[in-house]
PDB file of N, CA and C in Angstrom:
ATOM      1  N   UNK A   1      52.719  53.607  90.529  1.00  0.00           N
ATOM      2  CA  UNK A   1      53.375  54.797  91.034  1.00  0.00           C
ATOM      3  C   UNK A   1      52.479  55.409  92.115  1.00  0.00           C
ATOM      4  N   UNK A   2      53.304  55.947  93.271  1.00  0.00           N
ATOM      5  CA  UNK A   2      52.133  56.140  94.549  1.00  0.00           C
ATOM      6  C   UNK A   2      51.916  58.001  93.610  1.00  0.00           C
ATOM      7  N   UNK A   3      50.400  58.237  94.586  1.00  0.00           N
ATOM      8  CA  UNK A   3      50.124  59.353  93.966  1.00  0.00           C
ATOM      9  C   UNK A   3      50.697  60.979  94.667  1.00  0.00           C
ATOM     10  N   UNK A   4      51.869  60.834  95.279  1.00  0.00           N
ATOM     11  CA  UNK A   4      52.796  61.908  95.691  1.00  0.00           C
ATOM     12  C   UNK A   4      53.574  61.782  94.108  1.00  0.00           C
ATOM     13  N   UNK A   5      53.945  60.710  93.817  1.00  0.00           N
ATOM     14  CA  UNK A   5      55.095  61.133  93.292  1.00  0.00           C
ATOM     15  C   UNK A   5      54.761  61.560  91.696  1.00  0.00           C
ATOM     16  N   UNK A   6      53.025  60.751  91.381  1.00  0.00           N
ATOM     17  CA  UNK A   6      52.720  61.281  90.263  1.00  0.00           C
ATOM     18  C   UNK A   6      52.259  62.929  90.206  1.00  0.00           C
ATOM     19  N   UNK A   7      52.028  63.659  91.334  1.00  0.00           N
ATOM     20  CA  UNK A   7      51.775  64.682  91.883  1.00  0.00           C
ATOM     21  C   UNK A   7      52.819  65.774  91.367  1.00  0.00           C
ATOM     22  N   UNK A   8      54.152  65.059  91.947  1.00  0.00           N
ATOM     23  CA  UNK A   8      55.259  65.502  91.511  1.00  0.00           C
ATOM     24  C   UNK A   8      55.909  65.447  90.137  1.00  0.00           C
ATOM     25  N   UNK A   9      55.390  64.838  89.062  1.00  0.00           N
ATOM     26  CA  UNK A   9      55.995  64.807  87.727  1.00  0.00           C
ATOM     27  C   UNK A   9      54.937  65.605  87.423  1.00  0.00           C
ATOM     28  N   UNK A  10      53.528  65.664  87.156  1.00  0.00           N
ATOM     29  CA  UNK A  10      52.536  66.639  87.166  1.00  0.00           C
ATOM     30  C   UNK A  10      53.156  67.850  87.214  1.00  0.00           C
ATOM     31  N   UNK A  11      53.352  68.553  88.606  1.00  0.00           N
ATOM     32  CA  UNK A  11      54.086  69.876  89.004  1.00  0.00           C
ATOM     33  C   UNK A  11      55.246  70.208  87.761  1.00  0.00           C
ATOM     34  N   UNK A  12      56.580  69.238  88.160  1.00  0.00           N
ATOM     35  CA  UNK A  12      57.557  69.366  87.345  1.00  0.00           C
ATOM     36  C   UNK A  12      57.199  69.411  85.695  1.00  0.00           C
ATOM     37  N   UNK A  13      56.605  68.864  84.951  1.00  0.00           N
ATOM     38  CA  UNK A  13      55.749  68.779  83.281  1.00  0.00           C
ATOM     39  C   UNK A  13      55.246  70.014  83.432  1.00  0.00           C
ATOM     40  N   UNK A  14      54.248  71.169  84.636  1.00  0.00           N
ATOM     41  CA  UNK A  14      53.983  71.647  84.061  1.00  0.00           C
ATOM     42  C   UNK A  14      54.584  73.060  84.300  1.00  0.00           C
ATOM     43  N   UNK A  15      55.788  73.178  85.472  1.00  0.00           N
ATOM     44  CA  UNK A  15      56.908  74.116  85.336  1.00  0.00           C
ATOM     45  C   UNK A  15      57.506  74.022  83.885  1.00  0.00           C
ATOM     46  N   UNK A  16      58.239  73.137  83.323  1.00  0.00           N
ATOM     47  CA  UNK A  16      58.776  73.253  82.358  1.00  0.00           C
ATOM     48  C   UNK A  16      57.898  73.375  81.030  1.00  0.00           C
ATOM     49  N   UNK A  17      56.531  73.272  81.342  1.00  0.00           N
ATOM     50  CA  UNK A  17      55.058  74.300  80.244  1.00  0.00           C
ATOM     51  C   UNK A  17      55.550  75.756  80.426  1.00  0.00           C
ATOM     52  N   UNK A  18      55.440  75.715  81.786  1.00  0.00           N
ATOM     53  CA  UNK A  18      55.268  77.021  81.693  1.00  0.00           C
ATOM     54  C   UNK A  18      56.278  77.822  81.314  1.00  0.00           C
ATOM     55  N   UNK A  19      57.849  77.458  81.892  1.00  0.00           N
ATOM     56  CA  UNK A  19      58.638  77.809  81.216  1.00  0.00           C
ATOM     57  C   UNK A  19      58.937  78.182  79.604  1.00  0.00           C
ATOM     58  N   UNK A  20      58.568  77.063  78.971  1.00  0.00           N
ATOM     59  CA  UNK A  20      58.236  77.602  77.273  1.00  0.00           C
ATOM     60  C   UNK A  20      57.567  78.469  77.067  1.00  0.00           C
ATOM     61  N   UNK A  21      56.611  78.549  78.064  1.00  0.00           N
ATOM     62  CA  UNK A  21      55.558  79.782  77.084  1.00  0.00           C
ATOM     63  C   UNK A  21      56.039  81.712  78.255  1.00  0.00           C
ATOM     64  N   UNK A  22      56.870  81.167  78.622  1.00  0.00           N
ATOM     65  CA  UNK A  22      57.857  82.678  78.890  1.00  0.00           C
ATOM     66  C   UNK A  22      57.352  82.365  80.428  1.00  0.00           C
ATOM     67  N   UNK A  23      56.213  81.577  81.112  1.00  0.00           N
ATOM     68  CA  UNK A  23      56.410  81.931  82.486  1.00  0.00           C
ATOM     69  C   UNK A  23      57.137  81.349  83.568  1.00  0.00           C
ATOM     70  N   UNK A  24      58.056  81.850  84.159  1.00  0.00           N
ATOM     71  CA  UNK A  24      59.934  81.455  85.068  1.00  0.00           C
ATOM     72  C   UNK A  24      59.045  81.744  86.242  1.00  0.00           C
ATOM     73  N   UNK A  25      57.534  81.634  86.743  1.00  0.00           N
ATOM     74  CA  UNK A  25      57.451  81.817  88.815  1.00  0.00           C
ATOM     75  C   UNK A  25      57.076  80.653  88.659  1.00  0.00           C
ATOM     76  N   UNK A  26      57.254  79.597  88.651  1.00  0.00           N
ATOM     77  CA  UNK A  26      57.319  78.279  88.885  1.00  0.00           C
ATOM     78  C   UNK A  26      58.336  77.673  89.554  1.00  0.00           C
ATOM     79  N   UNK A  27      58.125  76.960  90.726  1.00  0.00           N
ATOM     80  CA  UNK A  27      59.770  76.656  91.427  1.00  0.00           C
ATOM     81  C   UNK A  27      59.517  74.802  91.496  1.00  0.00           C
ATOM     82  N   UNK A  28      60.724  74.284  91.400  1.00  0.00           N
ATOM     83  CA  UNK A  28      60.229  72.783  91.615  1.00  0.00           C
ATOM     84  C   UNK A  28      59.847  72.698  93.012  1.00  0.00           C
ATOM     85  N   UNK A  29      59.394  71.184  92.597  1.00  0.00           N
ATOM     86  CA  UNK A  29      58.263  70.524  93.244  1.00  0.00           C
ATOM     87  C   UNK A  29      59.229  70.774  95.097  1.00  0.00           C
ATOM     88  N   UNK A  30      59.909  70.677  95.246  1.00  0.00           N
ATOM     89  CA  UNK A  30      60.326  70.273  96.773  1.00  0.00           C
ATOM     90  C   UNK A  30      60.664  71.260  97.113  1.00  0.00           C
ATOM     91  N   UNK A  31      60.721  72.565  96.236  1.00  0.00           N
ATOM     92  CA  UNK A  31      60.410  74.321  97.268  1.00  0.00           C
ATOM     93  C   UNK A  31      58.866  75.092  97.024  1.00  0.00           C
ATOM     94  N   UNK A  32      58.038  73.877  97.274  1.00  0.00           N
ATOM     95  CA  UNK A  32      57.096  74.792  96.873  1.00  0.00           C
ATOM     96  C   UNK A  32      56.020  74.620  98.046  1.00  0.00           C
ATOM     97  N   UNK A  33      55.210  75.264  99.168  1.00  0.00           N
ATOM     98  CA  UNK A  33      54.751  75.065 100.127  1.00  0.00           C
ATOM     99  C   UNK A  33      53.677  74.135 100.193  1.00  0.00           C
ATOM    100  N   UNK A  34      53.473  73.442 101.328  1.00  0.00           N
ATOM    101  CA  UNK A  34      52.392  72.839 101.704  1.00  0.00           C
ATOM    102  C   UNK A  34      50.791  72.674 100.969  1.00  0.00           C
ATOM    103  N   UNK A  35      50.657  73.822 100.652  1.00  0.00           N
ATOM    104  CA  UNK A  35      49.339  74.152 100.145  1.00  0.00           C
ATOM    105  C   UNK A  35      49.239  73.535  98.480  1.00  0.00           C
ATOM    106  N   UNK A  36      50.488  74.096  98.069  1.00  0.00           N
ATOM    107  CA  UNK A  36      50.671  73.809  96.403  1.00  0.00           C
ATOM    108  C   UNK A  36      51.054  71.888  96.320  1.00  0.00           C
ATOM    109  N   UNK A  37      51.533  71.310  97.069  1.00  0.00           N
ATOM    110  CA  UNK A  37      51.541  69.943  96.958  1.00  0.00           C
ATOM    111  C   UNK A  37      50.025  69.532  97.030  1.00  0.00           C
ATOM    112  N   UNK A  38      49.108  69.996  98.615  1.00  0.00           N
ATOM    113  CA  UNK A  38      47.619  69.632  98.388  1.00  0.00           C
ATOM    114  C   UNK A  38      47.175  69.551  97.275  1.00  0.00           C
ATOM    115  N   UNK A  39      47.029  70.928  96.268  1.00  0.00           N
ATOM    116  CA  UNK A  39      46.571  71.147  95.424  1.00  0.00           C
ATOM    117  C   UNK A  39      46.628  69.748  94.180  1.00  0.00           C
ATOM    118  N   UNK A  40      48.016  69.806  93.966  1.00  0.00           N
ATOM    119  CA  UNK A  40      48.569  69.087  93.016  1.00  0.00           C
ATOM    120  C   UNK A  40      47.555  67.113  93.112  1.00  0.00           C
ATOM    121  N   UNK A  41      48.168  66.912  94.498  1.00  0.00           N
ATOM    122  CA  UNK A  41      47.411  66.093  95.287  1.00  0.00           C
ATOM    123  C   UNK A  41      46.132  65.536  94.888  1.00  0.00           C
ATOM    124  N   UNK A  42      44.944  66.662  95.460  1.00  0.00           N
ATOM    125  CA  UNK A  42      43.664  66.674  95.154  1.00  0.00           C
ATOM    126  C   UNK A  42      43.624  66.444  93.818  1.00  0.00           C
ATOM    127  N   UNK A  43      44.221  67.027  92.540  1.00  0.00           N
ATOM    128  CA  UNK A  43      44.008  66.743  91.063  1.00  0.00           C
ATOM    129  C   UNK A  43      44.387  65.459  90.495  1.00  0.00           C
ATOM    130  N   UNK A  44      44.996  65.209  91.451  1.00  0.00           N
ATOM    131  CA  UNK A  44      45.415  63.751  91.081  1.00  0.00           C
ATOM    132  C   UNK A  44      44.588  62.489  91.377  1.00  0.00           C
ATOM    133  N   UNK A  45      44.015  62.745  92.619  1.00  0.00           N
ATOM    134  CA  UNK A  45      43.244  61.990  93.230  1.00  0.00           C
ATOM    135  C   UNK A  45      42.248  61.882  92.357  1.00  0.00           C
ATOM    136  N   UNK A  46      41.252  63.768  92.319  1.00  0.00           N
ATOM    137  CA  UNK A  46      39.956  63.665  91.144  1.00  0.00           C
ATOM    138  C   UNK A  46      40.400  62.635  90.064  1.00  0.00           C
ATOM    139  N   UNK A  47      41.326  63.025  89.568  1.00  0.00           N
ATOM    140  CA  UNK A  47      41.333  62.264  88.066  1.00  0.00           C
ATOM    141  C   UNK A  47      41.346  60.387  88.282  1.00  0.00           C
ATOM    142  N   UNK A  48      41.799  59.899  89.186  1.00  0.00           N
ATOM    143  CA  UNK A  48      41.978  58.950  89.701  1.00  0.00           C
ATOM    144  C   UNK A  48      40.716  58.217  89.994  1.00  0.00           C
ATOM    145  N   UNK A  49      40.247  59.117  90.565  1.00  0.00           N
ATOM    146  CA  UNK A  49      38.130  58.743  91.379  1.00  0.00           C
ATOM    147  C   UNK A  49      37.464  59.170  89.823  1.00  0.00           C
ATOM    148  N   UNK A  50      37.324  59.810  89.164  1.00  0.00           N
ATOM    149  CA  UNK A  50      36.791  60.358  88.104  1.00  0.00           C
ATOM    150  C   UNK A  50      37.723  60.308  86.670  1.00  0.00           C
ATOM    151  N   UNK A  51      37.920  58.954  86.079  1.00  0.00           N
ATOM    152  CA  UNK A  51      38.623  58.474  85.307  1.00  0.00           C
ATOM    153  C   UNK A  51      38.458  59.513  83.981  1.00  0.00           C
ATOM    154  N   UNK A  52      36.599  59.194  83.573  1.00  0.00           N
ATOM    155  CA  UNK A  52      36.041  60.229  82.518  1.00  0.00           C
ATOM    156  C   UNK A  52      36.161  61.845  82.446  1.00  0.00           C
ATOM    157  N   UNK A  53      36.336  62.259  83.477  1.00  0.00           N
ATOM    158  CA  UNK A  53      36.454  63.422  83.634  1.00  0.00           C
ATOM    159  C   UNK A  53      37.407  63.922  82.650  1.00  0.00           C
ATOM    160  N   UNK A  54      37.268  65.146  81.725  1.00  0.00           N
ATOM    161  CA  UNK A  54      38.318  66.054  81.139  1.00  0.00           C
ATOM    162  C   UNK A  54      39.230  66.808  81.388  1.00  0.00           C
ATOM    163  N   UNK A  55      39.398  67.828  80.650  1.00  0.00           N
ATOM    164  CA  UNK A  55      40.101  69.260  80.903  1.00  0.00           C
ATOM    165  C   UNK A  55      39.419  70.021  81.578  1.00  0.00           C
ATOM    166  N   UNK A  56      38.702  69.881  81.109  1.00  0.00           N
ATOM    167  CA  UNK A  56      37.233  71.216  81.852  1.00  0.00           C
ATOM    168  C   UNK A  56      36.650  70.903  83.027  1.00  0.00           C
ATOM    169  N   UNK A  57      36.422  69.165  83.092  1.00  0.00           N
ATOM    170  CA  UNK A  57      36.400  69.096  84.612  1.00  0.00           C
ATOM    171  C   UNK A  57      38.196  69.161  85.804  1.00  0.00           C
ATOM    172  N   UNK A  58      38.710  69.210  84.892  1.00  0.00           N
ATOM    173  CA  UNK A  58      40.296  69.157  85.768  1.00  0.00           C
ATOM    174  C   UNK A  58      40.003  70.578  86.376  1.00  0.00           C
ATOM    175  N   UNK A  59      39.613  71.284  85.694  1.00  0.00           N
ATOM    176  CA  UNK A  59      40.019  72.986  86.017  1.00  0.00           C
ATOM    177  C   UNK A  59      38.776  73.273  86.573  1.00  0.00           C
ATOM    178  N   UNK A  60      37.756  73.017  86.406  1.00  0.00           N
ATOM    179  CA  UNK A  60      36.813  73.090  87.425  1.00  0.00           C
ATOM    180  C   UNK A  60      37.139  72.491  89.152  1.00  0.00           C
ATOM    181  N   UNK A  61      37.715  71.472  88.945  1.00  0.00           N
ATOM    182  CA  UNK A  61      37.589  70.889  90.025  1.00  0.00           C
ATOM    183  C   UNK A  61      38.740  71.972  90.910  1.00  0.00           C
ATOM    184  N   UNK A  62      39.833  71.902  90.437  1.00  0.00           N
ATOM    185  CA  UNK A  62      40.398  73.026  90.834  1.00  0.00           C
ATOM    186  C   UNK A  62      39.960  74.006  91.444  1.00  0.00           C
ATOM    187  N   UNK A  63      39.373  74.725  90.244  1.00  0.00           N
ATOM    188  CA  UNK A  63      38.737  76.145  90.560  1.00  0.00           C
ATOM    189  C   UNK A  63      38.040  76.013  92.206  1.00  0.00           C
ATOM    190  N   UNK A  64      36.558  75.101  92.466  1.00  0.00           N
ATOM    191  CA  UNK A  64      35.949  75.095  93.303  1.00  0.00           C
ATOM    192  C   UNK A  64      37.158  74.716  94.663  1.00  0.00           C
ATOM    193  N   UNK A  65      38.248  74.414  94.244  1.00  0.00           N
ATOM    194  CA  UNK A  65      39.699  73.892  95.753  1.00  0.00           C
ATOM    195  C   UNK A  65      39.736  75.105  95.875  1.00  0.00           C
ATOM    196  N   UNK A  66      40.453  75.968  94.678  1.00  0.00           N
ATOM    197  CA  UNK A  66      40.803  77.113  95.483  1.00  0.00           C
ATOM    198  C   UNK A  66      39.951  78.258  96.007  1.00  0.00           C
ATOM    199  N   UNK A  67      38.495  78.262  95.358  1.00  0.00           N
ATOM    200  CA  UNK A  67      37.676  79.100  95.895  1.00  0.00           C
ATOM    201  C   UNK A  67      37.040  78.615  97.234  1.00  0.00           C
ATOM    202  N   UNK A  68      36.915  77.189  97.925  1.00  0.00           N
ATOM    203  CA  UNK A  68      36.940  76.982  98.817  1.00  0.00           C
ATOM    204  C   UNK A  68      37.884  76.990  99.853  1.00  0.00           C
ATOM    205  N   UNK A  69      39.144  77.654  99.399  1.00  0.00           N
ATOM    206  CA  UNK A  69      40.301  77.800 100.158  1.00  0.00           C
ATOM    207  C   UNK A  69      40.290  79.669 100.080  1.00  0.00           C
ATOM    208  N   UNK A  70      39.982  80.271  99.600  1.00  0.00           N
ATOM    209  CA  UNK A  70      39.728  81.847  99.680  1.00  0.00           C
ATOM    210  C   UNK A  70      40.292  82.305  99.074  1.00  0.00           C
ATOM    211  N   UNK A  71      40.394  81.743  97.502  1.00  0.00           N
ATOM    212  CA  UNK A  71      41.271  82.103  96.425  1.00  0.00           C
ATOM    213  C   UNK A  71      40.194  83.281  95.808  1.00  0.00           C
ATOM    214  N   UNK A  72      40.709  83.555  94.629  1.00  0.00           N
ATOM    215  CA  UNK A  72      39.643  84.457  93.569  1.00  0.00           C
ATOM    216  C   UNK A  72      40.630  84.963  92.586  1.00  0.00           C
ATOM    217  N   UNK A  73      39.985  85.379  91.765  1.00  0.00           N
ATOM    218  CA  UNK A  73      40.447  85.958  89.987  1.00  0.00           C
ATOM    219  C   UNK A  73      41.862  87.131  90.805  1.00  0.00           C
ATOM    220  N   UNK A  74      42.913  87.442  90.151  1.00  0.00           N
ATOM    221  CA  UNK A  74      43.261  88.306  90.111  1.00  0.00           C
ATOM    222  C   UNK A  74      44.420  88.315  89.145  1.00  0.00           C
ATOM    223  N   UNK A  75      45.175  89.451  88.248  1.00  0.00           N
ATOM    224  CA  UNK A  75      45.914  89.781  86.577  1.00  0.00           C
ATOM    225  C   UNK A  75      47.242  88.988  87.258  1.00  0.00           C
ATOM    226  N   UNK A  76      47.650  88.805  88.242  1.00  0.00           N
ATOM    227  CA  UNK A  76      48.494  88.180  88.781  1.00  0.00           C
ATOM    228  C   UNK A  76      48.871  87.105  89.688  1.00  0.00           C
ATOM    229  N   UNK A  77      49.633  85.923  89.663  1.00  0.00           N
ATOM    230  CA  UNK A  77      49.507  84.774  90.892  1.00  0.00           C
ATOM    231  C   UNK A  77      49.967  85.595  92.249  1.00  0.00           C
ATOM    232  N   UNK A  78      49.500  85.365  93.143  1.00  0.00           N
ATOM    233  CA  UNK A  78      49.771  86.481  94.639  1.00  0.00           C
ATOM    234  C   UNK A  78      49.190  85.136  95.376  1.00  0.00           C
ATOM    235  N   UNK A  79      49.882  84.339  96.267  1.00  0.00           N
ATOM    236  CA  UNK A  79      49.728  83.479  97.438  1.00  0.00           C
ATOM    237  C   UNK A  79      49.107  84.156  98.436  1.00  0.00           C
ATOM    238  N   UNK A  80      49.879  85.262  98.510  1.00  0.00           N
ATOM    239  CA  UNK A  80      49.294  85.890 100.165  1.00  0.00           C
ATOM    240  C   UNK A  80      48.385  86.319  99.683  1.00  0.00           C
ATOM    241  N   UNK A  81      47.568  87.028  98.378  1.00  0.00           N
ATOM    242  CA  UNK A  81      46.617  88.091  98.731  1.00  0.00           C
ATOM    243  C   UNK A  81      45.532  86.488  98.044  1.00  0.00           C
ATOM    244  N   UNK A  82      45.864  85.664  97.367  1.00  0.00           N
ATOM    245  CA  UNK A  82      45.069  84.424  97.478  1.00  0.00           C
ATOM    246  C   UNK A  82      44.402  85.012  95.701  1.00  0.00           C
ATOM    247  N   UNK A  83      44.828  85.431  95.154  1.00  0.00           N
ATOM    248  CA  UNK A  83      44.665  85.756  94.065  1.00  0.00           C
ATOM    249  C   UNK A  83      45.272  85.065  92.522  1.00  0.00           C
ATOM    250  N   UNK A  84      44.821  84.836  91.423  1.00  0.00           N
ATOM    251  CA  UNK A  84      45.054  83.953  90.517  1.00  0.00           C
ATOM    252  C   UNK A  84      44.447  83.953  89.641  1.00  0.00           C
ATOM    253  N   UNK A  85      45.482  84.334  88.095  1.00  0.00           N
ATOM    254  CA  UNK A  85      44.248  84.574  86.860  1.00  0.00           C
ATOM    255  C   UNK A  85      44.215  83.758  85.942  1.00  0.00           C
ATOM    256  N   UNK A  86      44.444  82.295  86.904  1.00  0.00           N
ATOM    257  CA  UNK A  86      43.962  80.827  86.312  1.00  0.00           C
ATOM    258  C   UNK A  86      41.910  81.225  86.958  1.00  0.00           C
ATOM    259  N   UNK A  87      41.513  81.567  87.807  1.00  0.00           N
ATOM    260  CA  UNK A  87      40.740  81.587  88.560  1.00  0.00           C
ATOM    261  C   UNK A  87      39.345  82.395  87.821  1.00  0.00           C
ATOM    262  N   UNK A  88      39.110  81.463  86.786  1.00  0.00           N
ATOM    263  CA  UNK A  88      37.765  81.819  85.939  1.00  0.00           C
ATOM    264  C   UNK A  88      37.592  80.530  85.076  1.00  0.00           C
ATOM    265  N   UNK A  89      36.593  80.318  84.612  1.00  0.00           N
ATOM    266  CA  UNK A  89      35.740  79.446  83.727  1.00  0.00           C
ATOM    267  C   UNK A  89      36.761  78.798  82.617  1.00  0.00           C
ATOM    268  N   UNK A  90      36.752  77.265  82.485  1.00  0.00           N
ATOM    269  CA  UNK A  90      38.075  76.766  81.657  1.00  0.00           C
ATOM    270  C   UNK A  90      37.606  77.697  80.374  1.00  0.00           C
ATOM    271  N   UNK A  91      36.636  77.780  79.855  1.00  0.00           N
ATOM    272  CA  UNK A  91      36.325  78.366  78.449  1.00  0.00           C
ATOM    273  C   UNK A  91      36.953  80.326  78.328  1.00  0.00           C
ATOM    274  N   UNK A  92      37.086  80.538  79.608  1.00  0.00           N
ATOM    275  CA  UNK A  92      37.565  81.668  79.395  1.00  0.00           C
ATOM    276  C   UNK A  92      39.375  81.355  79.621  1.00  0.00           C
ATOM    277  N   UNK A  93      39.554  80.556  79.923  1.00  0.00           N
ATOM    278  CA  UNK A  93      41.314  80.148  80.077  1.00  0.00           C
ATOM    279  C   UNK A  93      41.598  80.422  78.641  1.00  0.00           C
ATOM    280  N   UNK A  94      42.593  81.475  78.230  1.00  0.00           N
ATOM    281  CA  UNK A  94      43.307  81.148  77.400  1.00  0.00           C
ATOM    282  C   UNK A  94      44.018  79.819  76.667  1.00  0.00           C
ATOM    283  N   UNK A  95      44.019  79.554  75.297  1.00  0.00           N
ATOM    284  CA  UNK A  95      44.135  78.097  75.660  1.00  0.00           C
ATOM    285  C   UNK A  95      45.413  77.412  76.244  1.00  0.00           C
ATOM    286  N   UNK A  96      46.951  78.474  75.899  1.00  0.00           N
ATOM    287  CA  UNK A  96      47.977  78.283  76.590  1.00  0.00           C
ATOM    288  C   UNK A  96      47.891  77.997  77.992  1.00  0.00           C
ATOM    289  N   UNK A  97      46.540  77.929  78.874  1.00  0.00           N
ATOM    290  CA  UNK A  97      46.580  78.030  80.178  1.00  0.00           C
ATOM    291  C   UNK A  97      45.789  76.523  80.084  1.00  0.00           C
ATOM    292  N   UNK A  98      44.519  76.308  78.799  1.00  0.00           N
ATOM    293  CA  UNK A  98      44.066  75.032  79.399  1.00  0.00           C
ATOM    294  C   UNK A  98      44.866  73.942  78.801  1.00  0.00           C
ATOM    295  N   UNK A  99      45.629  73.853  77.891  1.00  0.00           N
ATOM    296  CA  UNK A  99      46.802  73.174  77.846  1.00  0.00           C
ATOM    297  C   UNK A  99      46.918  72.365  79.218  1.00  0.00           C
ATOM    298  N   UNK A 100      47.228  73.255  80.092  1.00  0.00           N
ATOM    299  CA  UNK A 100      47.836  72.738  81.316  1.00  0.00           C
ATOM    300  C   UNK A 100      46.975  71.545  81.664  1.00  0.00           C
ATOM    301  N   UNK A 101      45.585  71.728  81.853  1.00  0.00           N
ATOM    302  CA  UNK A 101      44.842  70.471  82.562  1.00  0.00           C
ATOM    303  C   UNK A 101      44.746  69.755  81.610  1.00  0.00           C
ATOM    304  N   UNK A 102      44.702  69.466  80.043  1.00  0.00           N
ATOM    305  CA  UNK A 102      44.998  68.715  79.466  1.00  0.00           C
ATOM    306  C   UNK A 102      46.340  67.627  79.935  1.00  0.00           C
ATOM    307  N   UNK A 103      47.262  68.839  79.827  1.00  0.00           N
ATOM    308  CA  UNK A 103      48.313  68.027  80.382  1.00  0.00           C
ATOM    309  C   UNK A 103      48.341  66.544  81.869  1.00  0.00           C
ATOM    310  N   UNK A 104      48.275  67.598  82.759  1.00  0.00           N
ATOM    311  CA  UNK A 104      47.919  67.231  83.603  1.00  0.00           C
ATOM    312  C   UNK A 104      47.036  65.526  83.924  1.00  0.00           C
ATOM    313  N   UNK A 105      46.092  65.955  83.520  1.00  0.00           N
ATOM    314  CA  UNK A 105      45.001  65.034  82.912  1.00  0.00           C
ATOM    315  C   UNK A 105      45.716  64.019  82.377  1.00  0.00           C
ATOM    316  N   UNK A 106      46.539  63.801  80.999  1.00  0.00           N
ATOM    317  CA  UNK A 106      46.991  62.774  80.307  1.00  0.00           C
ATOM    318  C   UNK A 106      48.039  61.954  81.490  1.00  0.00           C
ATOM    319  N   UNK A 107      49.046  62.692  82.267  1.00  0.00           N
ATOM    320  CA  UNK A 107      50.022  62.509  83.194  1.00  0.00           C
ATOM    321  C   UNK A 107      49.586  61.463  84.352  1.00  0.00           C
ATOM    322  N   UNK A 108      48.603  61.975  84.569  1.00  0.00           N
ATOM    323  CA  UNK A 108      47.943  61.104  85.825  1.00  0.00           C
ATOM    324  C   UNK A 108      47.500  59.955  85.112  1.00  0.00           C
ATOM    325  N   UNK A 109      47.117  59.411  83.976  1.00  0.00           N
ATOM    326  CA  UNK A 109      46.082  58.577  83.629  1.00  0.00           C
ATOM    327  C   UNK A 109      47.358  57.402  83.283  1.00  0.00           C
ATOM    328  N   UNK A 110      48.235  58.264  82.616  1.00  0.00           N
ATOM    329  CA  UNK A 110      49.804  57.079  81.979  1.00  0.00           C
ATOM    330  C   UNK A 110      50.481  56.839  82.631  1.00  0.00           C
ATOM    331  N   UNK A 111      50.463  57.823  84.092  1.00  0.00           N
ATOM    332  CA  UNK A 111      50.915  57.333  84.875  1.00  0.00           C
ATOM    333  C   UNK A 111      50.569  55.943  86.237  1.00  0.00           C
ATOM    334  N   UNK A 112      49.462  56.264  86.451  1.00  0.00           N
ATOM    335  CA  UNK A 112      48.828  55.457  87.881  1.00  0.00           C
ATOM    336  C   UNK A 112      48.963  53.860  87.425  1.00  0.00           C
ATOM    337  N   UNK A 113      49.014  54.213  85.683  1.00  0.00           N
ATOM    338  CA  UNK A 113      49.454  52.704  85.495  1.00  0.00           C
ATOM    339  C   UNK A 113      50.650  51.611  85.400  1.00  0.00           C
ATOM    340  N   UNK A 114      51.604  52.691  85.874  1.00  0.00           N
ATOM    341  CA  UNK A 114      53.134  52.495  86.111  1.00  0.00           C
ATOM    342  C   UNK A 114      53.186  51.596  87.321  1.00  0.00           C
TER     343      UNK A 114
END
């Protein structure tokens, strides 16, 4: 499977996470801008180059994308103001939030072998 499209079941798996656990600002994968495909992208790739890597490195690796992109902590997701309260230490992620790079993580690995 090329790694756009595992990118894209990634995204979609973890809209419909988030959806269960009450959060609806998630839009699928083909309205969602430029930046948020990179993202998706880059995590896919890490996990790809860095087989061993975990949860904790998933969300790390993250973390350092978006703080090198001029992200930072904030109680709400905000694109424009570049704000995000995924945007702290996996151990402080709630675990409903590190779920996600778990997820994530397993997706890419069952997948690339498709």
């Amino acid at each position: 499977m090329l790694d756009h499209e595992i990118a894209k079941v990634c995204h979609e798996v973890n809209r419909a996470y988030c959806e269960a656990i009450g959060d609806d600002t998630q839009v699928p994968w083909d309205e969602v801008p430029d930046w948020q495909h990179k993202s998706a992208l880059l995590g896919v790739n890490f996990h790809k180059d860095n087989p061993e890597a975990g949860a904790s490195a998933s969300h790390t690796s993250w973390l350092e994308e978006k703080e090198r992109d001029g992200w930072k902590y904030g109680r709400v997701k905000d694109a424009e103001k570049k704000e995000h309260p995924c945007c702290v230490p996996f151990d402080e992620l709630p675990r409903e939030q590190q779920a996600k790079d778990f997820l994530f993580r397993e997706i890419v690995h069952q997948l690339q072998e498709v």
